[in-house]
Protein backbone atom coordinates (compact mmCIF):
# COMPACT_ATOMS: atom_id res chain seq x y z
CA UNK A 1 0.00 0.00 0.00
CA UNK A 2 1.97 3.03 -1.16
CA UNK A 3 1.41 6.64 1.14
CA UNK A 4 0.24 9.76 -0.91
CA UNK A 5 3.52 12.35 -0.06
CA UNK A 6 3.31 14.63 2.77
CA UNK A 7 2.88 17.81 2.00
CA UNK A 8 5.79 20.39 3.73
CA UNK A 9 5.30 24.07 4.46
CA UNK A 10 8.08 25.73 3.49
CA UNK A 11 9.60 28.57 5.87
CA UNK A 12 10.82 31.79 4.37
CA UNK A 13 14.73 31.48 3.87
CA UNK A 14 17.55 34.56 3.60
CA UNK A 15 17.32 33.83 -0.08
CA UNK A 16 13.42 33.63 -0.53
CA UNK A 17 13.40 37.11 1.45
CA UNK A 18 16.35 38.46 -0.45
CA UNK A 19 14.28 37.54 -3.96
CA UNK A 20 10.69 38.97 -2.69
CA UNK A 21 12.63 42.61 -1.12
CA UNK A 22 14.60 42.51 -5.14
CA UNK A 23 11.01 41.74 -6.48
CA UNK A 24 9.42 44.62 -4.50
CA UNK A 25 12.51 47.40 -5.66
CA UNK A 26 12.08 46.36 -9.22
CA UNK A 27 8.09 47.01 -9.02
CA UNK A 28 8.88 50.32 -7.13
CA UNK A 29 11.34 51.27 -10.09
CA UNK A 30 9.06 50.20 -13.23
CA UNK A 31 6.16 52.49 -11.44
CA UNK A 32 8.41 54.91 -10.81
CA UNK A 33 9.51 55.07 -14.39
CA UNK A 34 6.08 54.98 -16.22
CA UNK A 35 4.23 57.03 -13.92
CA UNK A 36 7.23 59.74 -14.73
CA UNK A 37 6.85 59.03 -18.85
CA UNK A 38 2.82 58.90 -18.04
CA UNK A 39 3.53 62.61 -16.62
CA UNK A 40 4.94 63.97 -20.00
CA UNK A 41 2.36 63.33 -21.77
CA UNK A 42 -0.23 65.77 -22.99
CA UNK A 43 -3.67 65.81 -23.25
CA UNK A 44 -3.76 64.77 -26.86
CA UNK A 45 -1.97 61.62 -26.15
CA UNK A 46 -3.50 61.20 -22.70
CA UNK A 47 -6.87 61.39 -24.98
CA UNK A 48 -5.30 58.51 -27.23
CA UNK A 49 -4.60 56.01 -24.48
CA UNK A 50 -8.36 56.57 -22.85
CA UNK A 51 -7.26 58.71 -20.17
CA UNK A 52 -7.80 62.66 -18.91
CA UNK A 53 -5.10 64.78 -17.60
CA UNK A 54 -6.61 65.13 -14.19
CA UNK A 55 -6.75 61.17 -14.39
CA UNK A 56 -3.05 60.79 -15.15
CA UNK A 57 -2.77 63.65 -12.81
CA UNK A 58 -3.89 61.02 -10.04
CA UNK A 59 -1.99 58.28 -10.91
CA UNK A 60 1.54 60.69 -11.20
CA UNK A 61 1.06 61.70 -7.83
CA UNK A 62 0.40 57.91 -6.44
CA UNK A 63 3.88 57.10 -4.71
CA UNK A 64 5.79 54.09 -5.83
CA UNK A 65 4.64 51.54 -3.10
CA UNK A 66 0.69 52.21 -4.50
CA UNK A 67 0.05 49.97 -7.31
């Protein structure tokens, strides 16, 4: 009679922590970097992509750790 495998909870390691804080700076940075482009914009190519200045107004002034 074979024993279906026992599942193991793994426990956060240096490296598992290391990889989510290196996850968490590169998300900060891409946000950083397209809500700066999304700011030079203007309103005719604000209106192109489906969005208002006051809109991209908004999200500009979001900081980096709000998605």
């Amino acid at each position: 009679m074979s024993r279906a495998p026992t599942l193991v909870r793994a426990t956060p390691t240096a490296t598992g922590l290391l990889r989510a804080v290196i996850d968490t700076v590169v998300a900060w940075s891409v946000r950083r970097r397209e809500r700066a482009m999304l700011a030079r914009l203007d309103s005719h190519l604000l209106r192109d992509i489906g969005l208002d200045p006051e809109t991209a107004a908004v999200e500009c002034a979001k900081p980096i750790w709000q998605p």
